[in-house]
C-alpha atoms as a PDB file:
ATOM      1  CA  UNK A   1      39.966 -23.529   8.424  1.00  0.00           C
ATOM      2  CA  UNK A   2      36.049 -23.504   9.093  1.00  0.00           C
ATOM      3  CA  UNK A   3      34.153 -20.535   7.428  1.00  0.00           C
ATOM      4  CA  UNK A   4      32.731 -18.195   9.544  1.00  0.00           C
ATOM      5  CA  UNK A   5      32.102 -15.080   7.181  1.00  0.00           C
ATOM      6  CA  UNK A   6      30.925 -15.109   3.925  1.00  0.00           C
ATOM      7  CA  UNK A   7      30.249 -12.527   1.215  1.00  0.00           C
ATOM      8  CA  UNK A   8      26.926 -12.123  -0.542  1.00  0.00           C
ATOM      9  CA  UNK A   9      26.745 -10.364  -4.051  1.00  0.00           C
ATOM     10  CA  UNK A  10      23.748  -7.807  -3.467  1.00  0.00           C
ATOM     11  CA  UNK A  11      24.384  -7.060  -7.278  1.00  0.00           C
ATOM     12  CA  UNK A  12      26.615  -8.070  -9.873  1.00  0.00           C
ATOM     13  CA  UNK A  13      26.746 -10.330 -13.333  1.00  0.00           C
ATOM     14  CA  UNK A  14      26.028 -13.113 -10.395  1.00  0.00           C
ATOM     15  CA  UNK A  15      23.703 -11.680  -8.474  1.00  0.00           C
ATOM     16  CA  UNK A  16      23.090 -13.885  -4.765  1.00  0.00           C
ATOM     17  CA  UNK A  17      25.819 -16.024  -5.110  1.00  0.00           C
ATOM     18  CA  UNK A  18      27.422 -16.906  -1.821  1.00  0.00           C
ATOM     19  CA  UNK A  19      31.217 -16.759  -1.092  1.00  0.00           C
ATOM     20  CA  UNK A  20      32.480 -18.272   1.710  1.00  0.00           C
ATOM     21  CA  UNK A  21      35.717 -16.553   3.311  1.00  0.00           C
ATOM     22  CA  UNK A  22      37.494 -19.762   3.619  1.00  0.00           C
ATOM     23  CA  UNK A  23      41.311 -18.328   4.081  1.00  0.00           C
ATOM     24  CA  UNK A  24      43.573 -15.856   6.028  1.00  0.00           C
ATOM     25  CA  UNK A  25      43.888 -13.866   2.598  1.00  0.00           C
ATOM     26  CA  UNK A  26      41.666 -13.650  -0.088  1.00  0.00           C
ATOM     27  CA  UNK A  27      41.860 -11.894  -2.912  1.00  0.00           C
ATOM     28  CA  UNK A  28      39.091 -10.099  -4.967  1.00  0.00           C
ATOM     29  CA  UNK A  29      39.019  -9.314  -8.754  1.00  0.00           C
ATOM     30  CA  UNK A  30      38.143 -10.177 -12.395  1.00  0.00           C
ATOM     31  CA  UNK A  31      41.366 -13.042 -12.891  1.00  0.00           C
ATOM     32  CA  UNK A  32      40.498 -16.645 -12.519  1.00  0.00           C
ATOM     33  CA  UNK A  33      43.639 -16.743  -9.767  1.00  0.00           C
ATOM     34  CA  UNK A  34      41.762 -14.605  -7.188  1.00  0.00           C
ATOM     35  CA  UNK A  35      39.368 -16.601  -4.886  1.00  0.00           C
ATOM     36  CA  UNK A  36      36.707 -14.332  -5.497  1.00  0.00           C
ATOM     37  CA  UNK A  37      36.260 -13.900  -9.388  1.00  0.00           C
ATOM     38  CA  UNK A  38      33.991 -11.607 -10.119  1.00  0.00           C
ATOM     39  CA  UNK A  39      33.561 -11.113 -13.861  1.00  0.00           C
ATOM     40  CA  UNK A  40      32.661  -7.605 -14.504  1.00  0.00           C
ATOM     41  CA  UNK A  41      34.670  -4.786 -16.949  1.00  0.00           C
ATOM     42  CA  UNK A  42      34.398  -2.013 -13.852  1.00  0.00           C
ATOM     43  CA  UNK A  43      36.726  -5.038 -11.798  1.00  0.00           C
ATOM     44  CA  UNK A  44      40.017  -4.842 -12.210  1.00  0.00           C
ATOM     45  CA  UNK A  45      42.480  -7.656 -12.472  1.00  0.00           C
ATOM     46  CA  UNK A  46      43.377  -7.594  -8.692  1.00  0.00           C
ATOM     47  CA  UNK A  47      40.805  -5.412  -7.487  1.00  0.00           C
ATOM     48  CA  UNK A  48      40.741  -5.633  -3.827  1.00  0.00           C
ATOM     49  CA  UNK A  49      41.655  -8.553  -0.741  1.00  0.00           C
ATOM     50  CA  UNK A  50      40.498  -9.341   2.556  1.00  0.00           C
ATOM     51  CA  UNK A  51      42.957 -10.406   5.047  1.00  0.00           C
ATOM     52  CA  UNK A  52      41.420 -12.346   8.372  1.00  0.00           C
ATOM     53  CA  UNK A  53      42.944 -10.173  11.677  1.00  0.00           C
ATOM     54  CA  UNK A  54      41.171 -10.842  15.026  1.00  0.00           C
ATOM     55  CA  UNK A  55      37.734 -11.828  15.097  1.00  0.00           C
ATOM     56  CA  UNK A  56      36.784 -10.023  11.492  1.00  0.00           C
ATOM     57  CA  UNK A  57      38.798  -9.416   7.776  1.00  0.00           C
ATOM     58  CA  UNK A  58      39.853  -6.562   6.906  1.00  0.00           C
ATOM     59  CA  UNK A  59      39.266  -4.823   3.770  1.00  0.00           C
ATOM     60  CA  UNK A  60      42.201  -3.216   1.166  1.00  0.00           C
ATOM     61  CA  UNK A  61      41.985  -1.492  -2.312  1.00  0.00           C
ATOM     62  CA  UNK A  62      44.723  -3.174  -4.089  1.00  0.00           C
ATOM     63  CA  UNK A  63      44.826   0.402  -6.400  1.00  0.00           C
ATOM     64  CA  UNK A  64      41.877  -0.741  -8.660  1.00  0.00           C
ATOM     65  CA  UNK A  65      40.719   1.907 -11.322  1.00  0.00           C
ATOM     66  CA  UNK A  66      36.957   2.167  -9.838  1.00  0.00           C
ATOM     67  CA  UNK A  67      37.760   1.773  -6.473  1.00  0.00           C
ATOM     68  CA  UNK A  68      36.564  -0.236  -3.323  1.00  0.00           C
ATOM     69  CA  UNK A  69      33.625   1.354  -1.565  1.00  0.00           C
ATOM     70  CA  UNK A  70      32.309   0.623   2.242  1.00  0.00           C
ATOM     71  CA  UNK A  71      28.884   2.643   3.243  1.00  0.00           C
ATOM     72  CA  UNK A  72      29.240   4.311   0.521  1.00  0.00           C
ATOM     73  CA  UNK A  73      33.157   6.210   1.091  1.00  0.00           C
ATOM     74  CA  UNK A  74      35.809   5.089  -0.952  1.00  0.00           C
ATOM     75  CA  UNK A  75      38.732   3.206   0.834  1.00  0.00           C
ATOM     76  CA  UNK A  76      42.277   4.680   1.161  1.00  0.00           C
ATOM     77  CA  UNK A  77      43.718   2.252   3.503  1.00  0.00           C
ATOM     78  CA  UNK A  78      43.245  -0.738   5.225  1.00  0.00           C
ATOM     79  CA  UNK A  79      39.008  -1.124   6.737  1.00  0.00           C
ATOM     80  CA  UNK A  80      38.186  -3.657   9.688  1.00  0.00           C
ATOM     81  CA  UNK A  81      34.744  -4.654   8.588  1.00  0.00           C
ATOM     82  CA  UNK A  82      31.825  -4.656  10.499  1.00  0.00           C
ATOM     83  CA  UNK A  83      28.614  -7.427   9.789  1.00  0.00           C
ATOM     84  CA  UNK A  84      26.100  -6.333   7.391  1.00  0.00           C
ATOM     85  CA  UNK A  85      28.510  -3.744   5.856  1.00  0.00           C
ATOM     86  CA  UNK A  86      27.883  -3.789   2.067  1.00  0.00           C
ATOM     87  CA  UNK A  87      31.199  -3.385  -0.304  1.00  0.00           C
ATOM     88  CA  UNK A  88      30.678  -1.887  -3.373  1.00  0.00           C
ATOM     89  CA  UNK A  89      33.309  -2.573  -6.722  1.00  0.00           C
ATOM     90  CA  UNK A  90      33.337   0.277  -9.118  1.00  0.00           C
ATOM     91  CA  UNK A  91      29.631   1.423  -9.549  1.00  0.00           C
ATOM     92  CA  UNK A  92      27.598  -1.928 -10.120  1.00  0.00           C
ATOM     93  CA  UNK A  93      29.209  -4.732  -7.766  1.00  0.00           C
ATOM     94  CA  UNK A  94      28.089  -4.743  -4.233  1.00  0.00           C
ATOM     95  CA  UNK A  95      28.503  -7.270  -1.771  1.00  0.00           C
ATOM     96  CA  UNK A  96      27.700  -7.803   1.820  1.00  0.00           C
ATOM     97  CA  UNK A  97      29.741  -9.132   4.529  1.00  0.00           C
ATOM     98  CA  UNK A  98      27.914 -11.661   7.065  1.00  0.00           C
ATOM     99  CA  UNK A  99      27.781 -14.471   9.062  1.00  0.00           C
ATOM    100  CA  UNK A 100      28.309 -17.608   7.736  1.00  0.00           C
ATOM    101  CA  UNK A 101      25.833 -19.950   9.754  1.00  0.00           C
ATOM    102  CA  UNK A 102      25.423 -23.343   7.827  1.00  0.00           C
ATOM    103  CA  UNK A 103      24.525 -25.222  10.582  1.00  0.00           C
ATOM    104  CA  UNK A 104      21.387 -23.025  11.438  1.00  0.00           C
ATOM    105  CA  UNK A 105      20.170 -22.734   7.626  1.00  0.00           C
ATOM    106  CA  UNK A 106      20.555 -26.728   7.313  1.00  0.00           C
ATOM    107  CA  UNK A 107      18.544 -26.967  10.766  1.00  0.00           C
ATOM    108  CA  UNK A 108      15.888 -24.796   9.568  1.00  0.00           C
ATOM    109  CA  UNK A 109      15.872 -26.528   5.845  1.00  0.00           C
ATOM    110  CA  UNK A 110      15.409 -29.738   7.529  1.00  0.00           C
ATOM    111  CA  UNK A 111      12.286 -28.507   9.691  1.00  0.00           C
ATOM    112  CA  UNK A 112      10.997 -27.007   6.402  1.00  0.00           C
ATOM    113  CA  UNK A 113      11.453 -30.587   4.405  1.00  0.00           C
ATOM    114  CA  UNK A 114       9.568 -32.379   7.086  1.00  0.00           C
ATOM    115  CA  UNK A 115       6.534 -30.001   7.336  1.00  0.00           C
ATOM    116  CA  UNK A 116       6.043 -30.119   3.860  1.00  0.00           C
ATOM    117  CA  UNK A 117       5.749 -34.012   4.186  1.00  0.00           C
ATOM    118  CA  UNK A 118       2.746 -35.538   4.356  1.00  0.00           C
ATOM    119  CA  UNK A 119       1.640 -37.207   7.418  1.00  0.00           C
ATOM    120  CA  UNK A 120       0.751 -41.454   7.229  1.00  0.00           C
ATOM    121  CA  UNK A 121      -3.150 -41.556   6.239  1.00  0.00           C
ATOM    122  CA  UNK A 122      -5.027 -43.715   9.180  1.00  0.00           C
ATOM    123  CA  UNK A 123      -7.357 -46.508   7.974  1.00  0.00           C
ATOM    124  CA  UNK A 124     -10.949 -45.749   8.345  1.00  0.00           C
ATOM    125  CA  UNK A 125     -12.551 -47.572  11.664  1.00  0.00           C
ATOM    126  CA  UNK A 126     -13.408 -51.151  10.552  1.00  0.00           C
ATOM    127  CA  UNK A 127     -16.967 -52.068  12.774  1.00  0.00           C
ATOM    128  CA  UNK A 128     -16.778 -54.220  15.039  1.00  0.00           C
ATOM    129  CA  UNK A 129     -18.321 -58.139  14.184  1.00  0.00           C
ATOM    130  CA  UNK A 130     -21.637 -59.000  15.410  1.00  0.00           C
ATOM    131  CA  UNK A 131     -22.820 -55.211  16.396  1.00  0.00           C
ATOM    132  CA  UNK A 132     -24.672 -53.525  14.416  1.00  0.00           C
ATOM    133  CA  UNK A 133     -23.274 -50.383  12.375  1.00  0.00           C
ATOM    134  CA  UNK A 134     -24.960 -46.949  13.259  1.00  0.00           C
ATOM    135  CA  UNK A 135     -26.403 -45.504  10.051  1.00  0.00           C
ATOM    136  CA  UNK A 136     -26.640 -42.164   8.944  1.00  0.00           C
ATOM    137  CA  UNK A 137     -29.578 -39.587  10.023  1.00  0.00           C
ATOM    138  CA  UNK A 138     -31.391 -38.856   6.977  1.00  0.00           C
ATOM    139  CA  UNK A 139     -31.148 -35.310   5.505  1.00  0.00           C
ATOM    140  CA  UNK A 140     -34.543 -33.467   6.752  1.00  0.00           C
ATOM    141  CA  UNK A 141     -36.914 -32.548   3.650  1.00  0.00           C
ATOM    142  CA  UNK A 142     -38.498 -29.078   4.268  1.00  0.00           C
ATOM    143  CA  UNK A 143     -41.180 -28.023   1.706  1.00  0.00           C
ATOM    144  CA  UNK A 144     -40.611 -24.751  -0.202  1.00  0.00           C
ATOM    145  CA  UNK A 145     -42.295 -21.769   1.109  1.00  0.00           C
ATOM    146  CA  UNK A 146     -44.792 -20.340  -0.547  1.00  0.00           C
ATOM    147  CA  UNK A 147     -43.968 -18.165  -3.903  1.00  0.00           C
ATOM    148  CA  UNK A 148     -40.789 -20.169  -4.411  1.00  0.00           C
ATOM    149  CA  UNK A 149     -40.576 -20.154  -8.129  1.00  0.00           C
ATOM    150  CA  UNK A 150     -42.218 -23.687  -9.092  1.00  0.00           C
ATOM    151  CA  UNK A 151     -45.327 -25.314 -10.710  1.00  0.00           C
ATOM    152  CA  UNK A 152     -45.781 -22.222 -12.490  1.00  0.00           C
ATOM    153  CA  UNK A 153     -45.392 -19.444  -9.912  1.00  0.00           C
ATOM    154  CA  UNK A 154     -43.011 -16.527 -10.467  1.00  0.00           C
ATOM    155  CA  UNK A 155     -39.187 -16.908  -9.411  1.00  0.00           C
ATOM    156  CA  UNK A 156     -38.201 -15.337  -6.125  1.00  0.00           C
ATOM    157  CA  UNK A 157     -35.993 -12.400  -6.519  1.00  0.00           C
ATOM    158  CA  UNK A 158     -31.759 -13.080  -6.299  1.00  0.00           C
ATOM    159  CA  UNK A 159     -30.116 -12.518  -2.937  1.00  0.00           C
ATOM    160  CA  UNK A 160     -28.763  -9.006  -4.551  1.00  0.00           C
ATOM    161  CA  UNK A 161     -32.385  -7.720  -4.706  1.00  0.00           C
ATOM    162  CA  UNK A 162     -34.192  -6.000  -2.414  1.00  0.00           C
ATOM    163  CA  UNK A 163     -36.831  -8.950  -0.489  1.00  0.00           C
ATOM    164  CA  UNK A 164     -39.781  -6.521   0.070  1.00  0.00           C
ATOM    165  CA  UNK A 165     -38.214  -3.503   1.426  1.00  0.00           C
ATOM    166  CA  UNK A 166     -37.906  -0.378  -0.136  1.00  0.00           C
ATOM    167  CA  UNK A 167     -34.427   0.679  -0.469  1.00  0.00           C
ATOM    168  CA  UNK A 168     -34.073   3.888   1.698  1.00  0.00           C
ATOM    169  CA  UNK A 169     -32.378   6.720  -0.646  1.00  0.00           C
ATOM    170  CA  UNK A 170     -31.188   9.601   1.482  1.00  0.00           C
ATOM    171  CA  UNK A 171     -32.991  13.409   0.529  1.00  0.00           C
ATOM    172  CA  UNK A 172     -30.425  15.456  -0.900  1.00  0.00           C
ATOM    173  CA  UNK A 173     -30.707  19.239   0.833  1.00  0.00           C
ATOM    174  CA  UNK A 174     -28.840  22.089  -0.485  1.00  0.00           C
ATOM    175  CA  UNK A 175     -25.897  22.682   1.414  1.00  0.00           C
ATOM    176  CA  UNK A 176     -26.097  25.195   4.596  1.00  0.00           C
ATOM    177  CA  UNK A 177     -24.369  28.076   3.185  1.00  0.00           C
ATOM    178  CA  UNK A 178     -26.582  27.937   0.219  1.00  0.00           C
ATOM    179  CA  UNK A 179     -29.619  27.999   2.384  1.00  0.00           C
ATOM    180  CA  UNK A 180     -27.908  31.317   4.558  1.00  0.00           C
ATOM    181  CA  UNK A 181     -27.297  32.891   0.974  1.00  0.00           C
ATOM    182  CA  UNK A 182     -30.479  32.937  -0.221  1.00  0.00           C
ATOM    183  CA  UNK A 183     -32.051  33.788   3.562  1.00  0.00           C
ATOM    184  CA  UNK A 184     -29.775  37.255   3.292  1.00  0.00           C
ATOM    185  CA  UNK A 185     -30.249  37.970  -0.252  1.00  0.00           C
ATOM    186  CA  UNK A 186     -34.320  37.991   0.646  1.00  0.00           C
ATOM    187  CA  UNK A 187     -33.586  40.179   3.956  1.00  0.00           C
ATOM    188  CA  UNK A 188     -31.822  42.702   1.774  1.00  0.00           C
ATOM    189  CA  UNK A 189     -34.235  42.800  -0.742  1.00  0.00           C
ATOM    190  CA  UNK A 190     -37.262  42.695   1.704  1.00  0.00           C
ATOM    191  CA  UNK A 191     -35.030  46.301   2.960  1.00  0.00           C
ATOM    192  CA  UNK A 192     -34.698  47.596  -0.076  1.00  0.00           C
ATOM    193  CA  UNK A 193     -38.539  47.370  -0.861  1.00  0.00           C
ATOM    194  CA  UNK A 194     -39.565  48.671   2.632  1.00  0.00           C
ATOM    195  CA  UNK A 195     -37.067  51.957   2.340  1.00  0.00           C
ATOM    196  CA  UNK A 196     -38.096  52.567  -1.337  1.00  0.00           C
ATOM    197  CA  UNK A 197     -41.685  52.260  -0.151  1.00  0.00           C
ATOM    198  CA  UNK A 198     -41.380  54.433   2.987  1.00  0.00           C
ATOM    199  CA  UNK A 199     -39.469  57.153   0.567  1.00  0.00           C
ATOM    200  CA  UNK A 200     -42.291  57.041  -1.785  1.00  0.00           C
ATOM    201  CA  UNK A 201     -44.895  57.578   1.342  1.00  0.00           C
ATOM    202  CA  UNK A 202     -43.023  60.574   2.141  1.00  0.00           C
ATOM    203  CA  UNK A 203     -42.647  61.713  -0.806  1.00  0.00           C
ATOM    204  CA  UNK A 204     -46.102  61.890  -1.535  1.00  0.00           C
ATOM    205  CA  UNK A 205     -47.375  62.906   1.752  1.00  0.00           C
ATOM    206  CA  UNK A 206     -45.020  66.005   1.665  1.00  0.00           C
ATOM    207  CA  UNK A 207     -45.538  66.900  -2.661  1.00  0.00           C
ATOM    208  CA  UNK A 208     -47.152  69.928  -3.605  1.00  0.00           C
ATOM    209  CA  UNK A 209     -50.611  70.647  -5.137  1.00  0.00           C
ATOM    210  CA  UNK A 210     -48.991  71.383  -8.588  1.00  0.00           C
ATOM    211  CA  UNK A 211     -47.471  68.268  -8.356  1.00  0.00           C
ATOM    212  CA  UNK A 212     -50.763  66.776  -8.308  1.00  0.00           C
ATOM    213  CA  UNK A 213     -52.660  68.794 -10.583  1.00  0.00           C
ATOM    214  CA  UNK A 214     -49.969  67.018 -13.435  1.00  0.00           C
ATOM    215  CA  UNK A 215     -52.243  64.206 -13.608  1.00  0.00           C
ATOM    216  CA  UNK A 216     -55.216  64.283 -15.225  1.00  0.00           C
ATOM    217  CA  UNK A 217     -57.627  62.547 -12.805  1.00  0.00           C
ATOM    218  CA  UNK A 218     -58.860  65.886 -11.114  1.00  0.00           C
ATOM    219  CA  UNK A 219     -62.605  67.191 -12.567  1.00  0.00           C
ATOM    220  CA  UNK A 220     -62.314  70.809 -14.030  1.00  0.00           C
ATOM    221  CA  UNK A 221     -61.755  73.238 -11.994  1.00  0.00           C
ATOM    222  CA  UNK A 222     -60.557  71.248  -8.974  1.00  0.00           C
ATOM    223  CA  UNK A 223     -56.886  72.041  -9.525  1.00  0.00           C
ATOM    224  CA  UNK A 224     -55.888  76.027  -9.299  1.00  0.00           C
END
C-alpha cells in the first residue's frame, strides 16, 4: 500500500531518520522483528504499534517499562493521532507523525538541481566582414589637483581625516540640577549674611554706652 504518513525521529541514537508507515500494523521497539527498530536501552523489546484505522494510525503502549508519550501525557489506551503530534519513547526518543509527501519534495529537489545549473555561455558577437569595428573611448586623463602628494609635495591626508574642517566637539555643561544646586546654596547663604548683618546693625544701634566704653578707642575722659 502507498505511504501516506511517516514518522520522523526528532531525537534518538538516529536522530532525522525518516520512517515511512508502509502497513496496516506496525510495530515499534528495540527487536530487529518490529518495523520500526529503534535501538535505544529506555525501548523495550515491543515497545509500542500503530495500527492504520480511517484516515490516520492509531497509537498503543504495548506495556513498555518507560512508556509511550503523546504531547507530553502518557498513553493508557488506544490514541488516534493527529499531524505534527510528536511521540515520545521513555525520556530520550521522540518522534513526529506527518505527512508523507514524496512527490512534492522530489518536485521541489528537481527545481533546486536545475537552478543550481549553470546556464549555456553565449559566444561573444563576431563583427561583421568589411565594417569597421567600433573601438573603445579612451579613459579621460585628469591632472592631479594641486597638493596631491607628488614631485616632492606633502601627501594629502587619508579619507578618515578631517579635509580642512575642524571637527566640531560638543561643550560639556554641568547638568541642570547641578546648576539649581549651587543657584540655592548661594540664595541661602546670600540670607544668612543679610540677617546676620541686619542683627549686628541692631545690635549696635540699640547697645549701651558701657558697652562701648569696653574698647579702648575713646580719648580720656570721653567715656563716664
Amino acid at each position: 500500500m502507498p505511504s501516506s504518513f511517516r514518522l520522523v525521529m526528532r531525537s534518538g541514537p538516529t536522530a532525522g531518520k525518516v520512517f515511512p508507515l508502509e502497513k496496516g500494523e506496525i510495530l515499534i521497539g528495540r527487536d530487529l522483528n518490529n518495523e520500526v527498530v529503534i535501538n535505544d536501552p529506555e525501548i523495550s523489546r515491543r515497545h509500542a504499534r500503530l495500527y492504520l484505522q480511517g484516515n490516520t494510525y492509531v497509537l498503543e503502549d504495548l506495556g513498555s517499562t518507560n512508556g509511550t508519550f503523546v504531547g507530553g501525557q502518557r498513553l493508557t489506551g488506544p490514541y488516534p493521532l493527529r499531524i505534527g503530534e510528536v511521540i515520545t519513547l521513555g525520556e530520550r526518543v521522540t518522534l513526529v507523525f506527518e505527512l508523507n509527501l514524496p512527490d512534492i519534495e522530489a518536485t521541489v529537489a528537481s527545481a533546486s538541481v536545475q537552478a543550481a545549473q549553470p546556464g549555456p555561455v553565449q559566444s561573444p558577437v563576431q563583427p561583421t566582414p568589411g565594417y569597421p569595428q567600433a573601438q573603445p573611448a579612451p579613459m579621460p586623463v585628469y591632472p592631479p589637483p594641486a597638493g596631491a602628494g607628488y614631485q616632492g609635495q606633502a601627501p594629502l591626508p587619508s579619507q578618515g581625516a578631517y579635509a580642512g574642517q575642524v571637527p566640531y566637539v560638543a561643550e560639556t555643561e554641568p547638568p541642570r540640577s547641578q546648576n539649581r544646586t549651587v543657584m540655592i546654596l548661594l540664595i541661602i547663604l546670600a540670607v544668612i549674611l543679610v540677617v546676620t548683618c541686619l542683627c549686628i546693625g541692631i545690635f549696635l544701634w540699640n547697645a549701651p554706652l558701657e558697652f562701648w566704653c569696653q574698647f579702648p578707642i575713646w580719648p580720656a575722659g570721653a567715656c563716664p
